[in-house]
N, C-alpha and C. Protein backbone atom coordinates (compact mmCIF):
# COMPACT_ATOMS: atom_id res chain seq x y z
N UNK A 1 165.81 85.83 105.30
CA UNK A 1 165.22 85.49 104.03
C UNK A 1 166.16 84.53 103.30
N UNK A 2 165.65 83.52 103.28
CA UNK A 2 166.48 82.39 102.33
C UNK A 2 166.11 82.10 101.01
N UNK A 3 166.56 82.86 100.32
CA UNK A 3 166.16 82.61 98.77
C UNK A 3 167.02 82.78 97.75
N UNK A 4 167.47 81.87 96.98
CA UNK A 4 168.57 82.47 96.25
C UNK A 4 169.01 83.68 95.10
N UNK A 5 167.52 83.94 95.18
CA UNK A 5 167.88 85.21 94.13
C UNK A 5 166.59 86.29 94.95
N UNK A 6 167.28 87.43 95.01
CA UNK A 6 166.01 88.35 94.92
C UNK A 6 166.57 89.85 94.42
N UNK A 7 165.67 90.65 93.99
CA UNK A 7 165.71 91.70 93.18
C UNK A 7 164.48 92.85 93.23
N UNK A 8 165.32 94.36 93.70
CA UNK A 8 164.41 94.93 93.58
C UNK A 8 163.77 95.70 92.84
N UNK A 9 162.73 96.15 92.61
CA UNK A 9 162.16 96.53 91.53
C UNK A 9 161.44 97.95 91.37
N UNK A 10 161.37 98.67 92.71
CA UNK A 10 160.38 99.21 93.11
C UNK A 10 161.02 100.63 92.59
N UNK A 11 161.97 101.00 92.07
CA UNK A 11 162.45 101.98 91.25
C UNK A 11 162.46 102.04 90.15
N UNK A 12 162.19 101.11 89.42
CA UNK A 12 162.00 100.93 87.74
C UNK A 12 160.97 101.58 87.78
N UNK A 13 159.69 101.02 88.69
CA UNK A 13 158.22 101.58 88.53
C UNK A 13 158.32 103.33 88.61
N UNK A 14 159.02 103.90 89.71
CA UNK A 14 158.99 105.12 89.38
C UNK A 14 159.41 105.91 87.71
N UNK A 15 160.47 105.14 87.53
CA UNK A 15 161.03 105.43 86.57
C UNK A 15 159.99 105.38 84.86
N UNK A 16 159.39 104.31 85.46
CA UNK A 16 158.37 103.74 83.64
C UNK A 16 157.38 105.03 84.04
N UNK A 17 157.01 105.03 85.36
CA UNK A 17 155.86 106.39 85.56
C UNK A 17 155.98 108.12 84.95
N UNK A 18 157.19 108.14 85.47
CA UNK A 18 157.73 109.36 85.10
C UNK A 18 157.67 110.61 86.01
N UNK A 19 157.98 109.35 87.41
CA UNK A 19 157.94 110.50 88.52
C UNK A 19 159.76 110.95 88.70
N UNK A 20 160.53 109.73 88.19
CA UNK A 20 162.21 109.99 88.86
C UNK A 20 162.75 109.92 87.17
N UNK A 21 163.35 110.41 87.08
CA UNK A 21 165.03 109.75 85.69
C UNK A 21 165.89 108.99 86.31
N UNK A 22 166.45 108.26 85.63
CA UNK A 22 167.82 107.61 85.58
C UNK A 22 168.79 107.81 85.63
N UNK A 23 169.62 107.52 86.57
CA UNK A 23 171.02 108.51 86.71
C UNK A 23 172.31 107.86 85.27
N UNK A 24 172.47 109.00 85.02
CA UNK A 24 173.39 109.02 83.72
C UNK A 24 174.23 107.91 83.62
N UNK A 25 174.45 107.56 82.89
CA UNK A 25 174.82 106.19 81.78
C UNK A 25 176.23 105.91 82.65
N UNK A 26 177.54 107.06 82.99
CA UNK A 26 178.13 107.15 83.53
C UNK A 26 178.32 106.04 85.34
N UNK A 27 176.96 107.18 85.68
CA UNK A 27 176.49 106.49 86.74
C UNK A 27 175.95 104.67 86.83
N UNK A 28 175.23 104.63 85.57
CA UNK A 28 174.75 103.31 85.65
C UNK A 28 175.79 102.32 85.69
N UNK A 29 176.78 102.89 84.90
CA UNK A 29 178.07 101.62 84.65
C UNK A 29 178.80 101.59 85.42
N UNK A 30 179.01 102.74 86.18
CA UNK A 30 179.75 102.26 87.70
C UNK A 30 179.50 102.14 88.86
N UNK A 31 178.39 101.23 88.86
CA UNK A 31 177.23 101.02 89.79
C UNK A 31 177.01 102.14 91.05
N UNK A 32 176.60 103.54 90.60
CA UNK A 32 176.36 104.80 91.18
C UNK A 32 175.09 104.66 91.21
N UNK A 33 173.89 104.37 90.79
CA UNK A 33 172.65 104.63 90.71
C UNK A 33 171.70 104.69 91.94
N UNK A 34 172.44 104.03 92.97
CA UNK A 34 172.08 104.52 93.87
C UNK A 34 172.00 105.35 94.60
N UNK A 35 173.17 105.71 94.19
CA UNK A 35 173.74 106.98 94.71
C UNK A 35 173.55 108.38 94.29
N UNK A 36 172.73 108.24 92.92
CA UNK A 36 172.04 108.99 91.97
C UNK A 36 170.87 109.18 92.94
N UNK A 37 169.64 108.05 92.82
CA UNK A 37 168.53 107.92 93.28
C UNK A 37 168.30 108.42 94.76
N UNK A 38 169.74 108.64 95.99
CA UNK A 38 169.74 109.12 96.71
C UNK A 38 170.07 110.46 96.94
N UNK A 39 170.63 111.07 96.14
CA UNK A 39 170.78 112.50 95.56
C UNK A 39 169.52 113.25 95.76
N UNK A 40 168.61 112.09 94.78
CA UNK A 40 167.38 113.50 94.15
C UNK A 40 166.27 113.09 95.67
N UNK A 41 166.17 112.09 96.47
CA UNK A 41 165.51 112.06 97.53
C UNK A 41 165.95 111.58 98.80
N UNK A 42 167.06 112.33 99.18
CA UNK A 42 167.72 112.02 100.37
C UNK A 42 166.64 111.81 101.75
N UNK A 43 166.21 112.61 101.69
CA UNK A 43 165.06 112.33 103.14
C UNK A 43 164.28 110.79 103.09
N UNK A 44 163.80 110.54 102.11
CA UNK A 44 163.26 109.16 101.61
C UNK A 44 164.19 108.00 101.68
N UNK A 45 165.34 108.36 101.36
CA UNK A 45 166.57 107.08 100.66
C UNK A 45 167.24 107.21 101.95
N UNK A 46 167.47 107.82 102.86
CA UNK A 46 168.50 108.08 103.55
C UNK A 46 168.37 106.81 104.60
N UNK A 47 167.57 106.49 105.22
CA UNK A 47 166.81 105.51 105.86
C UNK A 47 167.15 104.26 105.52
N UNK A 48 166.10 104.19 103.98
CA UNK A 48 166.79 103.08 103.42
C UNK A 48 168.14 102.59 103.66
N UNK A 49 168.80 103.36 102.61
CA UNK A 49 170.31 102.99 102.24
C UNK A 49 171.16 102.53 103.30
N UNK A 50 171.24 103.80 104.41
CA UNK A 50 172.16 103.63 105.43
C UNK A 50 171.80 103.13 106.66
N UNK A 51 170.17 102.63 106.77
CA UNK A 51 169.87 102.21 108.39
C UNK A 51 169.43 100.60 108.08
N UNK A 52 168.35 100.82 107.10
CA UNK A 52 167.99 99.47 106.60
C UNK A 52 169.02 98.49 106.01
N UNK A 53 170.05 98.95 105.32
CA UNK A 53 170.80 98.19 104.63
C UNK A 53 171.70 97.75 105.43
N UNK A 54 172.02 98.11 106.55
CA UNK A 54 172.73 97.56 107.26
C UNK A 54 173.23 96.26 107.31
N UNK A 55 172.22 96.47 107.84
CA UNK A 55 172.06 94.22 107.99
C UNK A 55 172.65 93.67 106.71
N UNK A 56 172.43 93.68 105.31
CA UNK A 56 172.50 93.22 104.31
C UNK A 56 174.32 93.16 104.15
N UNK A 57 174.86 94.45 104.40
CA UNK A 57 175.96 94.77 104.20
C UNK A 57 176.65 94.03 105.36
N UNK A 58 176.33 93.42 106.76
CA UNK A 58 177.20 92.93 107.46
C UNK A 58 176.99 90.97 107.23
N UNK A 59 176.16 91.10 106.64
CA UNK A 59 175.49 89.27 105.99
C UNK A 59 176.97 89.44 104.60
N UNK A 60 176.37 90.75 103.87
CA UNK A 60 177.49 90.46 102.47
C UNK A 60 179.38 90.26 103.36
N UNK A 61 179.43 91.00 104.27
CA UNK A 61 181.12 91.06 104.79
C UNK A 61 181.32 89.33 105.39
N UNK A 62 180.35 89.33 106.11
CA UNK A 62 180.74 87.68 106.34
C UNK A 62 180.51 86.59 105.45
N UNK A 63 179.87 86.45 103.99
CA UNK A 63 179.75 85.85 102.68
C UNK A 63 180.86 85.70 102.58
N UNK A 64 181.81 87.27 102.37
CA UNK A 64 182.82 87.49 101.65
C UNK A 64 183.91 86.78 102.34
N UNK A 65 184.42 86.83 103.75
CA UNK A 65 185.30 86.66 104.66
C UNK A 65 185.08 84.84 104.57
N UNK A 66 183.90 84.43 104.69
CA UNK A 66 183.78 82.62 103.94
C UNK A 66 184.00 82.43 102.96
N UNK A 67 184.25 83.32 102.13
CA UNK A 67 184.65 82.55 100.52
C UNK A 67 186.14 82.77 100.98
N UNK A 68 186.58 84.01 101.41
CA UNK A 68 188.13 83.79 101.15
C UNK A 68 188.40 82.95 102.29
N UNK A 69 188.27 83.06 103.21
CA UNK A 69 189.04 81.52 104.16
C UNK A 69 188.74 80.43 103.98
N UNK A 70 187.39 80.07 103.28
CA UNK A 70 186.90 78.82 102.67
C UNK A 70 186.36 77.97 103.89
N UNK A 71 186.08 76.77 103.24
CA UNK A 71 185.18 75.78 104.37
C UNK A 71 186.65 75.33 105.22
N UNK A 72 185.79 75.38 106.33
CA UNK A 72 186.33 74.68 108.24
C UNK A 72 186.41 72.99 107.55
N UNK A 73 188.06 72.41 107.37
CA UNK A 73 188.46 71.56 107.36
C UNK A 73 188.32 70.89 108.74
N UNK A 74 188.16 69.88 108.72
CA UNK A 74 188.35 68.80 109.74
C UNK A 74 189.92 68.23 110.13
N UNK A 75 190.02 68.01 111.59
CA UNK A 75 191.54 68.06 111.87
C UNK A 75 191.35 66.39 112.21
N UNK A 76 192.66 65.99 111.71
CA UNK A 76 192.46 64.58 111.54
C UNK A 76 193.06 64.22 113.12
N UNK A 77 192.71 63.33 113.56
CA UNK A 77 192.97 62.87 114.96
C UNK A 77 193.92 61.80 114.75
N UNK A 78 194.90 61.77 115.65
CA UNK A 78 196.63 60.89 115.65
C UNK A 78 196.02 59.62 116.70
């Protein structure tokens, strides 16, 4: 997926419904909420988080590992 922004949403909706709460303020600010949201439905989230996300998390490690070594300079020829 090549897009520069994307965002998911599909937990707010539970949340405006009033099937889930929000994990405590605590949680929100130290980006736990997932970890909240996987709490109250582990059988559901578990999948998600740790099988699906996979991929995402080994795309984010090699992002990261290119910003810090930076762009492949060109070697000047003698």
């Amino acid at each position: 997926m090549r897009v520069p922004f994307a965002m998911g949403v599909g937990g707010t909706f539970d949340v405006m419904a009033g099937l889930t709460r929000r994990a405590p303020r605590w949680m929100q600010r130290s980006g736990l909420e997932w970890f909240y949201r996987f709490l109250q439905e582990p059988r559901r989230m578990f999948r998600r988080y740790f099988i699906e996300d996979m991929g995402f998390f080994g795309l984010l490690a090699i992002a990261m590992l290119q910003r810090l070594v930076g762009p492949k300079r060109a070697r000047r020829e003698a």
